[in-house]
PDB file of N, CA and C in Angstrom:
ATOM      1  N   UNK A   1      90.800 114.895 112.455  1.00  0.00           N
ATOM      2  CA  UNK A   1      91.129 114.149 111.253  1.00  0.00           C
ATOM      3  C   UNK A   1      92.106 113.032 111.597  1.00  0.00           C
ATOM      4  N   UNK A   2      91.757 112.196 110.915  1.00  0.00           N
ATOM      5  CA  UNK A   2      93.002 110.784 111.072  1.00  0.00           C
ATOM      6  C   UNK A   2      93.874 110.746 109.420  1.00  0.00           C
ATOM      7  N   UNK A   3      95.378 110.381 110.321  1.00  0.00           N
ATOM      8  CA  UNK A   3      96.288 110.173 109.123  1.00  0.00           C
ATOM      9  C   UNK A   3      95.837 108.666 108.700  1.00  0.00           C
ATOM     10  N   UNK A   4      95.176 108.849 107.052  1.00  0.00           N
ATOM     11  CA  UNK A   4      95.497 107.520 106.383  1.00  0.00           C
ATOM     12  C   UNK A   4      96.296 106.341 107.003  1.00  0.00           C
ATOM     13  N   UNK A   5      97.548 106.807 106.455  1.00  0.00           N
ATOM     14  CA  UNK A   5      99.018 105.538 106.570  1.00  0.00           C
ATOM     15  C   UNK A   5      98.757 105.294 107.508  1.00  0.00           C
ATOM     16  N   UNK A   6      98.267 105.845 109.074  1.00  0.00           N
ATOM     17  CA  UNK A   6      98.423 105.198 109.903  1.00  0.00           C
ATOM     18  C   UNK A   6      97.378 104.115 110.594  1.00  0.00           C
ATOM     19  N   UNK A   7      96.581 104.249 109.569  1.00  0.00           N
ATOM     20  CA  UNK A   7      94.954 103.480 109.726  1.00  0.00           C
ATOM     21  C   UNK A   7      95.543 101.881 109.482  1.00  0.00           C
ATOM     22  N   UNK A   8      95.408 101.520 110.131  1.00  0.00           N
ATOM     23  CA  UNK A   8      95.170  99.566 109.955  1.00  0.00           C
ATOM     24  C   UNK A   8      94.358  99.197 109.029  1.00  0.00           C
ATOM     25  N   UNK A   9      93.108  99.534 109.396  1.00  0.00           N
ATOM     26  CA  UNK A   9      92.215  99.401 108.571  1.00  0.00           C
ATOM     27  C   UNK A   9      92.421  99.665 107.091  1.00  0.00           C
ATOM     28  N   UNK A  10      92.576 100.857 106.906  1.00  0.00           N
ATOM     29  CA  UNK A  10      92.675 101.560 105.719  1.00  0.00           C
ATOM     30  C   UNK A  10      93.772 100.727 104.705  1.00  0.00           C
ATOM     31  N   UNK A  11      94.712 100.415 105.503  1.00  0.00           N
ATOM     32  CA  UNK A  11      95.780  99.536 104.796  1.00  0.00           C
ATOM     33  C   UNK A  11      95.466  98.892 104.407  1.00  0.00           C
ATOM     34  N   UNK A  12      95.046  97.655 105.044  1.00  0.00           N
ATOM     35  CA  UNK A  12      94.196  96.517 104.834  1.00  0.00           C
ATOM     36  C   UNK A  12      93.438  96.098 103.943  1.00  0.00           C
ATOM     37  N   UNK A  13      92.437  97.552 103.633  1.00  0.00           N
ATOM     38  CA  UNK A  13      91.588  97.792 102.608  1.00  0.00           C
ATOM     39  C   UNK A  13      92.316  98.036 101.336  1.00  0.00           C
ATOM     40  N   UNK A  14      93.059  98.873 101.394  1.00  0.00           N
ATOM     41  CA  UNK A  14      94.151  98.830 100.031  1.00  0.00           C
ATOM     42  C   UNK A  14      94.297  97.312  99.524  1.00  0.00           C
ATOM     43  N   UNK A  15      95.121  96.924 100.777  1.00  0.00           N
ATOM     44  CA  UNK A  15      95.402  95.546 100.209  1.00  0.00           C
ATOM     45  C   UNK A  15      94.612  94.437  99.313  1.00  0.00           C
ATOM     46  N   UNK A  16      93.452  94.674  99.860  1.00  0.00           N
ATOM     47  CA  UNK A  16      92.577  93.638  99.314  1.00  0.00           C
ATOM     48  C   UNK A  16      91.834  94.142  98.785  1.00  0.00           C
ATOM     49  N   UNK A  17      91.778  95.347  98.063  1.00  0.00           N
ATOM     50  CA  UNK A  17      91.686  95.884  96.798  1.00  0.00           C
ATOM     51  C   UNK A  17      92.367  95.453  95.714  1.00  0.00           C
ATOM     52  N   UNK A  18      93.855  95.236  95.995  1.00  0.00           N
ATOM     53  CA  UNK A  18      94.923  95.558  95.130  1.00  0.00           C
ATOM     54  C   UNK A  18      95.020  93.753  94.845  1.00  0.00           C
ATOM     55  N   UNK A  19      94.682  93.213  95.486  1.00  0.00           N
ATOM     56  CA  UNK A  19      94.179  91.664  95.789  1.00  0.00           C
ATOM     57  C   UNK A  19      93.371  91.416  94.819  1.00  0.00           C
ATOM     58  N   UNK A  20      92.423  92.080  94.677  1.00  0.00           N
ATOM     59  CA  UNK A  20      90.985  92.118  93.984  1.00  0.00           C
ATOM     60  C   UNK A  20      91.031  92.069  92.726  1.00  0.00           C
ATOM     61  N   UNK A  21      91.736  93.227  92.450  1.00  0.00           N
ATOM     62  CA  UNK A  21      92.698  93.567  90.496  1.00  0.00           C
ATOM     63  C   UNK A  21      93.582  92.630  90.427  1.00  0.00           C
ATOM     64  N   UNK A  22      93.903  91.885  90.738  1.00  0.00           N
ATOM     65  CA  UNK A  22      94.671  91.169  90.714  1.00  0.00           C
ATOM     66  C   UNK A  22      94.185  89.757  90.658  1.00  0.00           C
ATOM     67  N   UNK A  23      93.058  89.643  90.929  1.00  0.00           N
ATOM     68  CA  UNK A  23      92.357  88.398  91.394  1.00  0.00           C
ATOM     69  C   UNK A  23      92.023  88.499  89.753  1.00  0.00           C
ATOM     70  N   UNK A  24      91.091  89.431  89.743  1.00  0.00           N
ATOM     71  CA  UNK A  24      89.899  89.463  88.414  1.00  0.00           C
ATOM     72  C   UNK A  24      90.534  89.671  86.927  1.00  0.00           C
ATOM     73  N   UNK A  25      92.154  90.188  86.997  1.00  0.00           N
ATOM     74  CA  UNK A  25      92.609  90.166  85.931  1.00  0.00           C
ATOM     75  C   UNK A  25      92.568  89.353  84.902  1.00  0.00           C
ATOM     76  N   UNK A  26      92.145  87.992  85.476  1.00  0.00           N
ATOM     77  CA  UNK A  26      92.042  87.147  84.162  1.00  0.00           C
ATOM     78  C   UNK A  26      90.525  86.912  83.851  1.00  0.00           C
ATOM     79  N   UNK A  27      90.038  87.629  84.301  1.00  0.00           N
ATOM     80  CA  UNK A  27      88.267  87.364  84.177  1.00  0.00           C
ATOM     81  C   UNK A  27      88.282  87.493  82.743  1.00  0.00           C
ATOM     82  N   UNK A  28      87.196  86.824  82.164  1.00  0.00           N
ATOM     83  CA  UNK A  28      86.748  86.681  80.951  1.00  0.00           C
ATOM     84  C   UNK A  28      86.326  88.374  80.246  1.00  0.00           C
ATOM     85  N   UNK A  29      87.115  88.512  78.524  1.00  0.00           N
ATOM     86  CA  UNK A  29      86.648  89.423  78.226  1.00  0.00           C
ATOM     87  C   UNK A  29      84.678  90.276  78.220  1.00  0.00           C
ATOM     88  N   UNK A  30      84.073  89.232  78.142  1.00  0.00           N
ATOM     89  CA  UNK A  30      82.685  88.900  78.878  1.00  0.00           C
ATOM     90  C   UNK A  30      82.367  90.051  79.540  1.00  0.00           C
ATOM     91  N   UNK A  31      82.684  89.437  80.680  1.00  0.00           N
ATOM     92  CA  UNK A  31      82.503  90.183  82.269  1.00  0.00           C
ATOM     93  C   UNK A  31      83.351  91.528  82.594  1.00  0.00           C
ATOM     94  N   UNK A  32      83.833  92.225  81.690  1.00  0.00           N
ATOM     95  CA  UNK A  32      84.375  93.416  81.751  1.00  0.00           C
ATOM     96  C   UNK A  32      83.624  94.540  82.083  1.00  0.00           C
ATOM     97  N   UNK A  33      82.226  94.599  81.756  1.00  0.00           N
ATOM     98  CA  UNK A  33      81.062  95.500  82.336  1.00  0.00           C
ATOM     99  C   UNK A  33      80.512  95.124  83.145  1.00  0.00           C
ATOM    100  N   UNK A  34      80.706  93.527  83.761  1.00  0.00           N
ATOM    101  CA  UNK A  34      79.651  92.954  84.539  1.00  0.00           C
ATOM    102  C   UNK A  34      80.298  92.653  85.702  1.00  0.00           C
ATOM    103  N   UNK A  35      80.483  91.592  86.248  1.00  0.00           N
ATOM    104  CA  UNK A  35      81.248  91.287  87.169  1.00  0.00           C
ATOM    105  C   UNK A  35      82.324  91.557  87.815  1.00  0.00           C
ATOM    106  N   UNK A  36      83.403  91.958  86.786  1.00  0.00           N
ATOM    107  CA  UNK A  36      84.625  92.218  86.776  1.00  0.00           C
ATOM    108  C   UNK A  36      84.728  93.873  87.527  1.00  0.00           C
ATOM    109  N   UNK A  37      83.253  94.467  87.057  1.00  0.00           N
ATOM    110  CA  UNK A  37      83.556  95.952  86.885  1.00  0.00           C
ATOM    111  C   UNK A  37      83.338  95.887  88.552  1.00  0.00           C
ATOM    112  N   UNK A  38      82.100  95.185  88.856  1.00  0.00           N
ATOM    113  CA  UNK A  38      81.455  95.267  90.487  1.00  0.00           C
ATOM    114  C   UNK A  38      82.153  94.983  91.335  1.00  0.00           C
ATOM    115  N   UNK A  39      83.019  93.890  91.294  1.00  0.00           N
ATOM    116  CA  UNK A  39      83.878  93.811  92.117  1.00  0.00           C
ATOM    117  C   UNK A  39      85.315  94.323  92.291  1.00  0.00           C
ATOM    118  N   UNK A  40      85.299  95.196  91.416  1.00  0.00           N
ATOM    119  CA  UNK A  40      86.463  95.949  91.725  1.00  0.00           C
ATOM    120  C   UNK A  40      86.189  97.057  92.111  1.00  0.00           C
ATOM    121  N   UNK A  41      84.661  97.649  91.541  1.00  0.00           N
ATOM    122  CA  UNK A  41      84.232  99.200  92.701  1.00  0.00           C
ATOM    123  C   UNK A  41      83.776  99.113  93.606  1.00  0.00           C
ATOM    124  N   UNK A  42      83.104  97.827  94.076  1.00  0.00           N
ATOM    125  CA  UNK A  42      82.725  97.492  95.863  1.00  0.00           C
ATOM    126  C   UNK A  42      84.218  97.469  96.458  1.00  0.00           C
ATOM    127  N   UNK A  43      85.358  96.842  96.189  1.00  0.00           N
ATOM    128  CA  UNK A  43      86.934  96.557  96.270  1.00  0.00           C
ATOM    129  C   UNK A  43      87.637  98.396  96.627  1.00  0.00           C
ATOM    130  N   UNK A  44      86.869  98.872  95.639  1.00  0.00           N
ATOM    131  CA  UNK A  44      88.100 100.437  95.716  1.00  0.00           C
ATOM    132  C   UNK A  44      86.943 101.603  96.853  1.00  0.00           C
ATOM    133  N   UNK A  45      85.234 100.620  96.930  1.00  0.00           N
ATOM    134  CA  UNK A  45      84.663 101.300  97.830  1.00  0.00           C
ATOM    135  C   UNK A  45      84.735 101.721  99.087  1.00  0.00           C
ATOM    136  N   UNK A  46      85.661 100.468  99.873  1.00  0.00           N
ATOM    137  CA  UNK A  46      85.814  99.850 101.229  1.00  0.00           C
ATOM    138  C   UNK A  46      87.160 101.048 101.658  1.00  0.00           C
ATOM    139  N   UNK A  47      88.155 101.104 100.812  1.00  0.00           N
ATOM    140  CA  UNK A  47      89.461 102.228 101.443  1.00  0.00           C
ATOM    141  C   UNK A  47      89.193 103.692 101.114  1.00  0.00           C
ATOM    142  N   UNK A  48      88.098 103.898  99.947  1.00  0.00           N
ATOM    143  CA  UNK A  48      87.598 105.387  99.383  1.00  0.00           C
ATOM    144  C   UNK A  48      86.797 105.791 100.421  1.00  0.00           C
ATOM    145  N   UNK A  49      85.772 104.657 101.364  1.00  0.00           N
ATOM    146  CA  UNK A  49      84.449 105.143 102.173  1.00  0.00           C
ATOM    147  C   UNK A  49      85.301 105.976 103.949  1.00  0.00           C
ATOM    148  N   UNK A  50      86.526 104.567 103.789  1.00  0.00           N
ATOM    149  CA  UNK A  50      87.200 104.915 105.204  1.00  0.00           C
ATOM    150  C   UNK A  50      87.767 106.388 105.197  1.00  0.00           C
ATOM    151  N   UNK A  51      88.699 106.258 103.831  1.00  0.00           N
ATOM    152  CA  UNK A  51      89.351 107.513 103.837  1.00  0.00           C
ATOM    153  C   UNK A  51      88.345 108.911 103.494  1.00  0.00           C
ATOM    154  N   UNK A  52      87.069 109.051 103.335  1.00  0.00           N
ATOM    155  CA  UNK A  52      86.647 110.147 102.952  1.00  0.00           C
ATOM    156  C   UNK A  52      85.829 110.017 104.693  1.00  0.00           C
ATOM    157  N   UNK A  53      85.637 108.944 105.419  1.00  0.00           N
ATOM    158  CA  UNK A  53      85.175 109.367 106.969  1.00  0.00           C
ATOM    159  C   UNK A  53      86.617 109.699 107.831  1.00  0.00           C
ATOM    160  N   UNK A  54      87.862 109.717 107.087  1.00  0.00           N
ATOM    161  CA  UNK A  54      88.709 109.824 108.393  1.00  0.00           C
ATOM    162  C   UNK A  54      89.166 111.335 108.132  1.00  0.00           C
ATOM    163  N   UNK A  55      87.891 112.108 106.648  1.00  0.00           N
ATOM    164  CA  UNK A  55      88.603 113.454 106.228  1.00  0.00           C
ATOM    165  C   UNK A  55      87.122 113.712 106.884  1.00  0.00           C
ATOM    166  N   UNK A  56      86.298 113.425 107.339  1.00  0.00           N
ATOM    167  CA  UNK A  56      85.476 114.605 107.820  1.00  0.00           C
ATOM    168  C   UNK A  56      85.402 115.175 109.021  1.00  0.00           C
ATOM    169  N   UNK A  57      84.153 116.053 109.333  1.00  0.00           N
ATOM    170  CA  UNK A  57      84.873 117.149 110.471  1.00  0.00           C
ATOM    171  C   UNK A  57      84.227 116.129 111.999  1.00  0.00           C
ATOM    172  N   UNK A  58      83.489 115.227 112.360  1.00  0.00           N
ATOM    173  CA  UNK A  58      83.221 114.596 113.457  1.00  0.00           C
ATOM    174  C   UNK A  58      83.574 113.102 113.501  1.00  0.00           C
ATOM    175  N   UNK A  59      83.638 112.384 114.454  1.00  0.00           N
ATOM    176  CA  UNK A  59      83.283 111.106 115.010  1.00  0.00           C
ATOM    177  C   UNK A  59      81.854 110.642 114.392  1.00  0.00           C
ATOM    178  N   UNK A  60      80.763 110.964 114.230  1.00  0.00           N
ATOM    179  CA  UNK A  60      79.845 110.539 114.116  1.00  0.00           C
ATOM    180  C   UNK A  60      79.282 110.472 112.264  1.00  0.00           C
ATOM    181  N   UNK A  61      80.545 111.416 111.474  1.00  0.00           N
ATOM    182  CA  UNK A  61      80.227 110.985 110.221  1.00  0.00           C
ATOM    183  C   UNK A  61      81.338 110.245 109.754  1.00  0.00           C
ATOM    184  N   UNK A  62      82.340 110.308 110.524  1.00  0.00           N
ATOM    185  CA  UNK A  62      83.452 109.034 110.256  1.00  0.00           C
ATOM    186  C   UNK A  62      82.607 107.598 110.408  1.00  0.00           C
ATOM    187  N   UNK A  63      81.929 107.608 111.443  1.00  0.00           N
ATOM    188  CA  UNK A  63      81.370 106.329 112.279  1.00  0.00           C
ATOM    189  C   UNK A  63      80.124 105.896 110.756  1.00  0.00           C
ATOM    190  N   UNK A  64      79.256 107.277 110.237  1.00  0.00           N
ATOM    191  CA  UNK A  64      78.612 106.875 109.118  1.00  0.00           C
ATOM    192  C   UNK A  64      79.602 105.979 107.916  1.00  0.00           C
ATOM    193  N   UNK A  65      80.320 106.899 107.243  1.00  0.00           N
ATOM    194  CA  UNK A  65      81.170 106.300 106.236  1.00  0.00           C
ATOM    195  C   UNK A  65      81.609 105.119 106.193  1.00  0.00           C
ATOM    196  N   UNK A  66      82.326 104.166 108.041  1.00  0.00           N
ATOM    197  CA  UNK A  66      82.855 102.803 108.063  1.00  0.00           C
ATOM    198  C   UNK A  66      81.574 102.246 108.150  1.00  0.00           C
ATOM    199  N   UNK A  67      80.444 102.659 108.381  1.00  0.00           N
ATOM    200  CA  UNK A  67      79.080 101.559 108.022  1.00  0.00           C
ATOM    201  C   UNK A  67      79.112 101.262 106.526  1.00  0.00           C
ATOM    202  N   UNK A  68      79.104 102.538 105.406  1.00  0.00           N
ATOM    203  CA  UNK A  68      79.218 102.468 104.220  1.00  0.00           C
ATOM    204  C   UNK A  68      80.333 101.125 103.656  1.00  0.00           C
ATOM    205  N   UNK A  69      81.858 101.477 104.260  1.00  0.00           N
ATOM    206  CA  UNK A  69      82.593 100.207 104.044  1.00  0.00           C
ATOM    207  C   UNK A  69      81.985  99.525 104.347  1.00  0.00           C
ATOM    208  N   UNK A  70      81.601  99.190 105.605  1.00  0.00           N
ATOM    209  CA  UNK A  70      81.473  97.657 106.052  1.00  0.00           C
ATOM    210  C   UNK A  70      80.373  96.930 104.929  1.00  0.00           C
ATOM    211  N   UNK A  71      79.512  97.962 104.730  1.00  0.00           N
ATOM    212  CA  UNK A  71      78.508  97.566 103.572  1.00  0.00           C
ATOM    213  C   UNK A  71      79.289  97.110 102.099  1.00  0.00           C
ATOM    214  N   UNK A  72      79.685  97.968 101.835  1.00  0.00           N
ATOM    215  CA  UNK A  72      80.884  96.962 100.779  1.00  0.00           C
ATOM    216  C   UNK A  72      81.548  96.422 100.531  1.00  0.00           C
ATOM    217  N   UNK A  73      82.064  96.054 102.116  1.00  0.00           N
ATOM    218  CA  UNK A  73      82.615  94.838 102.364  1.00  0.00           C
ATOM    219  C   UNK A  73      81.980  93.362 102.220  1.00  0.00           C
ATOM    220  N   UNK A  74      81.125  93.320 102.757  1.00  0.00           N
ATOM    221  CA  UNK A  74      79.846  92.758 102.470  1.00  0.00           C
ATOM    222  C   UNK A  74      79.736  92.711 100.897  1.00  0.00           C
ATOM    223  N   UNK A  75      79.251  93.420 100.459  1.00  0.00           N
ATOM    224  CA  UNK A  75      79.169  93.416  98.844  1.00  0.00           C
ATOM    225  C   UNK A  75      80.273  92.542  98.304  1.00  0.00           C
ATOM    226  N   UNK A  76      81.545  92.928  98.549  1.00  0.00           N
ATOM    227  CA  UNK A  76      82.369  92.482  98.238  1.00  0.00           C
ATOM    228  C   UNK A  76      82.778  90.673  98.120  1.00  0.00           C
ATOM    229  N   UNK A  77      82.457  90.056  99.568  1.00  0.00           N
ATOM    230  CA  UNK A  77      82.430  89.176 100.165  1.00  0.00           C
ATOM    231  C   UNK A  77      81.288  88.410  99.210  1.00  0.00           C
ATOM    232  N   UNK A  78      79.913  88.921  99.279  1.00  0.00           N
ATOM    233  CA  UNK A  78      79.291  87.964  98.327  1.00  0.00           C
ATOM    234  C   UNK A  78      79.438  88.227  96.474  1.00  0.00           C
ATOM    235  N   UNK A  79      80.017  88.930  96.072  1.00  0.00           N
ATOM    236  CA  UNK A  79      80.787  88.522  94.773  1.00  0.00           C
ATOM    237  C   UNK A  79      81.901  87.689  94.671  1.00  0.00           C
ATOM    238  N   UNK A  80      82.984  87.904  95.439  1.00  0.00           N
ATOM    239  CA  UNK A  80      83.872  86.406  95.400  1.00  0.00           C
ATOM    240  C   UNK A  80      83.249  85.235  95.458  1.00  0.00           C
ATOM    241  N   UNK A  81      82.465  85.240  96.305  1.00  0.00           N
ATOM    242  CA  UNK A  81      81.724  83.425  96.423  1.00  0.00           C
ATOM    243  C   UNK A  81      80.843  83.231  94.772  1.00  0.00           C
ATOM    244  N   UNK A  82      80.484  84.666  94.192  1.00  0.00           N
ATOM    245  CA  UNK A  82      80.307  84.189  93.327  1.00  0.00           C
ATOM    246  C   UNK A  82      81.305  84.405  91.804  1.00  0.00           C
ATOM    247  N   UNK A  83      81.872  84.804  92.375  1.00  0.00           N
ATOM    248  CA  UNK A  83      83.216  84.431  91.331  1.00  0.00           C
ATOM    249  C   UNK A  83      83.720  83.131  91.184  1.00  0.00           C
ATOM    250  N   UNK A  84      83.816  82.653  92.826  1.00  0.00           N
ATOM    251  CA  UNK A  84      84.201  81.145  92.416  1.00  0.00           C
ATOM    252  C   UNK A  84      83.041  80.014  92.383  1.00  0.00           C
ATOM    253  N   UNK A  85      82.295  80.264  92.118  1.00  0.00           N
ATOM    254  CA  UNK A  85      80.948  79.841  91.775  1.00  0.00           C
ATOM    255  C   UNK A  85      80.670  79.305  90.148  1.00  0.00           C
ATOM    256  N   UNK A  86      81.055  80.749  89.854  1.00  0.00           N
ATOM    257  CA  UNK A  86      81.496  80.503  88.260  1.00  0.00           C
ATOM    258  C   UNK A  86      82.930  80.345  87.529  1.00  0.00           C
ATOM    259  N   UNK A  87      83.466  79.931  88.770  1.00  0.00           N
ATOM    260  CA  UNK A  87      84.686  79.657  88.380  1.00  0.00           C
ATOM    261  C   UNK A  87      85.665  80.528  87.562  1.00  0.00           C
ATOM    262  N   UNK A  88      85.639  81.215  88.276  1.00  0.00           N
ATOM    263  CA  UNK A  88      86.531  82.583  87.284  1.00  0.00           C
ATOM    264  C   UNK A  88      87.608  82.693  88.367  1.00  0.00           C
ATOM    265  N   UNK A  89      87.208  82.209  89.900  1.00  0.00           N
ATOM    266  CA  UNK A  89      88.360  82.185  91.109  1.00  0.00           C
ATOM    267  C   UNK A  89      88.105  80.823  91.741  1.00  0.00           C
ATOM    268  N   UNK A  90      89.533  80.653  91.429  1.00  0.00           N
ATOM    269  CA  UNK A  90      89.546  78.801  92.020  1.00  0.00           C
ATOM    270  C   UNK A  90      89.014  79.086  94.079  1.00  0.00           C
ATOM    271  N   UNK A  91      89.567  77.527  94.146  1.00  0.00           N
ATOM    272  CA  UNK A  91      88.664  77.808  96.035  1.00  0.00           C
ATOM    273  C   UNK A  91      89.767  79.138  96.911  1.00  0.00           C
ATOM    274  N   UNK A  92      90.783  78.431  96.121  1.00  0.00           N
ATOM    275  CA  UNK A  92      91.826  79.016  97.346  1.00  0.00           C
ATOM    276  C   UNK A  92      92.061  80.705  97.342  1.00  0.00           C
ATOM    277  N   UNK A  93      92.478  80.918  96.012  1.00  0.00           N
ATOM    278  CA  UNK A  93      91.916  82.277  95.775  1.00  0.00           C
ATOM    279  C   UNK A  93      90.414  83.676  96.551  1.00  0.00           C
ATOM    280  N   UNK A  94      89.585  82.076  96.588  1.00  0.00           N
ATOM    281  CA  UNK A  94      88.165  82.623  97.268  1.00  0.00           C
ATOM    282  C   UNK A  94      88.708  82.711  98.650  1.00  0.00           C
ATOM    283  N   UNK A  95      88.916  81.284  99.195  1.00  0.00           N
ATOM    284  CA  UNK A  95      89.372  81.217 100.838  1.00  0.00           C
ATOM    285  C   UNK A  95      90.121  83.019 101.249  1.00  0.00           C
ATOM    286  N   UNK A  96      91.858  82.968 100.437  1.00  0.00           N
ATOM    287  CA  UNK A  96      91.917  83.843 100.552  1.00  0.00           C
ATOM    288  C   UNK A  96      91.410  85.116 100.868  1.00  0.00           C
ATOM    289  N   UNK A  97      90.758  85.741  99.908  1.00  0.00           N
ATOM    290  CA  UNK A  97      89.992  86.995  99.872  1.00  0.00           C
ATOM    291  C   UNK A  97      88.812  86.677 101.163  1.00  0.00           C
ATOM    292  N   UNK A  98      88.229  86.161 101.204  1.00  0.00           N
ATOM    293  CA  UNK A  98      87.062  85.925 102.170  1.00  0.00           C
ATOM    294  C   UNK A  98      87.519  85.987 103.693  1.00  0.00           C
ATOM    295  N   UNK A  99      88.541  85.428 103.786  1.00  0.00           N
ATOM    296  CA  UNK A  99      89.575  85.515 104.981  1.00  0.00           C
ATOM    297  C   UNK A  99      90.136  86.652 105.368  1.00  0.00           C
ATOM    298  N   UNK A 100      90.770  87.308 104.341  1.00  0.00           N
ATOM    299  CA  UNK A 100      90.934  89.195 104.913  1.00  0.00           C
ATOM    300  C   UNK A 100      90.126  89.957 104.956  1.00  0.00           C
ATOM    301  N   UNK A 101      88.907  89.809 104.339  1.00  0.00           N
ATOM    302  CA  UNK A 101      87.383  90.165 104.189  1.00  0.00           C
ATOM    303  C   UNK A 101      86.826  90.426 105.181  1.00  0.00           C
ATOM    304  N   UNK A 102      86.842  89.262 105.702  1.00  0.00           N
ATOM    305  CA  UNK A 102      86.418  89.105 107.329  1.00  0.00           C
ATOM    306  C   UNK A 102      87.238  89.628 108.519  1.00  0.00           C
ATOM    307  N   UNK A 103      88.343  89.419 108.626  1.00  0.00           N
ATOM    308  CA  UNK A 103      89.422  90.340 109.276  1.00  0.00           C
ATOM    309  C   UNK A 103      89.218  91.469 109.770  1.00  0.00           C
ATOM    310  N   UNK A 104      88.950  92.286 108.023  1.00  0.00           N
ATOM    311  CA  UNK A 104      88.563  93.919 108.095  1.00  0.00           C
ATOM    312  C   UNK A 104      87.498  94.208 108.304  1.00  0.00           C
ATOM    313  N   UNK A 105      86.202  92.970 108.295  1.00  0.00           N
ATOM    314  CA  UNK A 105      85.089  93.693 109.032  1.00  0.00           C
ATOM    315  C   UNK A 105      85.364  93.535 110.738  1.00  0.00           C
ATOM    316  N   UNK A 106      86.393  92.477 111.367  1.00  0.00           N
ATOM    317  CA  UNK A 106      86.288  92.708 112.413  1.00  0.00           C
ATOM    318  C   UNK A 106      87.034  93.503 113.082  1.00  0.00           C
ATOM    319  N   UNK A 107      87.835  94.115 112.394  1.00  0.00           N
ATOM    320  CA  UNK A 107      89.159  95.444 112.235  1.00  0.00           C
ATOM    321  C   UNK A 107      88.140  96.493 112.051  1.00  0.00           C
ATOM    322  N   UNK A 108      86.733  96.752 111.613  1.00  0.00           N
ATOM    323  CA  UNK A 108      86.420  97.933 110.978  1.00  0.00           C
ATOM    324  C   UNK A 108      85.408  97.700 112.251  1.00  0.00           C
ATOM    325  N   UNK A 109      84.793  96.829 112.443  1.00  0.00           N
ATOM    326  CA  UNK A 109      83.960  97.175 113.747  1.00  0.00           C
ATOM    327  C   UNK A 109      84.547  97.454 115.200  1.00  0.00           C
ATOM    328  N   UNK A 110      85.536  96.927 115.174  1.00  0.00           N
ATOM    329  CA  UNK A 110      86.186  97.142 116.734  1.00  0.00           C
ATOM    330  C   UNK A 110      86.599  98.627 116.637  1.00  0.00           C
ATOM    331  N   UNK A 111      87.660  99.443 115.343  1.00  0.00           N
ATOM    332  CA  UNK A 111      87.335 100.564 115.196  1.00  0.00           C
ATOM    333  C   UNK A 111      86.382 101.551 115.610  1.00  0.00           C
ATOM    334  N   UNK A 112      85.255 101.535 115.014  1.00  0.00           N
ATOM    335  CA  UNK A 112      83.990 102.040 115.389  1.00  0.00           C
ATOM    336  C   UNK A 112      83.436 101.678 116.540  1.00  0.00           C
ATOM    337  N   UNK A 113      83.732 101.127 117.401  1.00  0.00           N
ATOM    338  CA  UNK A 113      83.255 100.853 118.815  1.00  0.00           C
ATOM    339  C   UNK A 113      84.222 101.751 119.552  1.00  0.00           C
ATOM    340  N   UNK A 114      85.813 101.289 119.216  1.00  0.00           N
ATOM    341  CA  UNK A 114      86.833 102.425 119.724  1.00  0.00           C
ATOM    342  C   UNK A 114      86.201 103.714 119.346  1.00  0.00           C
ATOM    343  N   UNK A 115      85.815 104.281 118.256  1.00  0.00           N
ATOM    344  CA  UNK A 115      85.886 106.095 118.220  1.00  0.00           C
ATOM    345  C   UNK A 115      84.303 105.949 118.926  1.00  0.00           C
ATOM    346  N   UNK A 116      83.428 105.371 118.880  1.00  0.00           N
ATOM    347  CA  UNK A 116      82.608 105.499 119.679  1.00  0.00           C
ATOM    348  C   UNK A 116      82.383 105.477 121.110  1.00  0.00           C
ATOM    349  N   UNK A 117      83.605 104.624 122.160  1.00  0.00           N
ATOM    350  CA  UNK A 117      83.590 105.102 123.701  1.00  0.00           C
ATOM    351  C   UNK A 117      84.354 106.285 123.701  1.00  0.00           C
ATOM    352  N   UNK A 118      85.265 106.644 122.659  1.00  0.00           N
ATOM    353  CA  UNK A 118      85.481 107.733 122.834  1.00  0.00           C
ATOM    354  C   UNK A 118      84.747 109.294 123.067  1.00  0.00           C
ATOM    355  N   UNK A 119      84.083 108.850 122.222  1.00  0.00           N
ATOM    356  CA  UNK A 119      83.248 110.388 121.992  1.00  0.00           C
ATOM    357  C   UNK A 119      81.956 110.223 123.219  1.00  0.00           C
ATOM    358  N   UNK A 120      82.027 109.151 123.837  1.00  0.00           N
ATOM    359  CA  UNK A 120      80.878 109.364 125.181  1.00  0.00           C
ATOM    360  C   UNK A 120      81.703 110.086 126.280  1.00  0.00           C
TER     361      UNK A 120
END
């Protein structure tokens, strides 16, 4: 098992979660079921997927679960572009998020390459 707190990753993912609610708070009453809702559960998907692979019992279903993030990371990544698309997130806001976005997929793959020479 891996301690949370001490995950990089995992942090990271908090963060730009907590980024995320924070981003969308002013989203239009509208988009409260729609947009607003998706990108904040692809957002709380990415640190829920890590932390439920760093509670299971192998390497190889941890290694499943950060595919799951990385997949909603992804998800994630193409709802901001369209957030600021429709202008609900100015550019910089987007830049932002898209920028730690990317980070943590290359934080979440180098990860998974690490627990993977490991376990050979």
């Amino acid at each position: 098992m891996h301690k949370l707190g001490d995950m990089k990753i995992w942090n990271k993912a908090i963060d730009i979660c907590v980024d995320v609610y924070k981003a969308t708070a002013h989203f239009p009453p509208t988009e409260t079921y729609g947009l607003t809702a998706q990108i904040r559960r692809s957002s709380a998907s990415i640190p829920s997927n890590i932390a439920e692979g760093a509670g299971r019992n192998s390497n190889k279903e941890f290694i499943h679960f950060l595919g799951i993030a990385t997949g909603s990371a992804y998800e994630l990544q193409t709802q901001v572009i369209i957030s600021e698309k429709l202008h609900l997130i100015n550019a910089e806001q987007s830049e932002y998020l898209t920028h730690n976005i990317n980070e943590l997929l290359k934080m979440t793959y180098a990860f998974k390459e690490n627990i993977k020479n490991r376990t050979l």
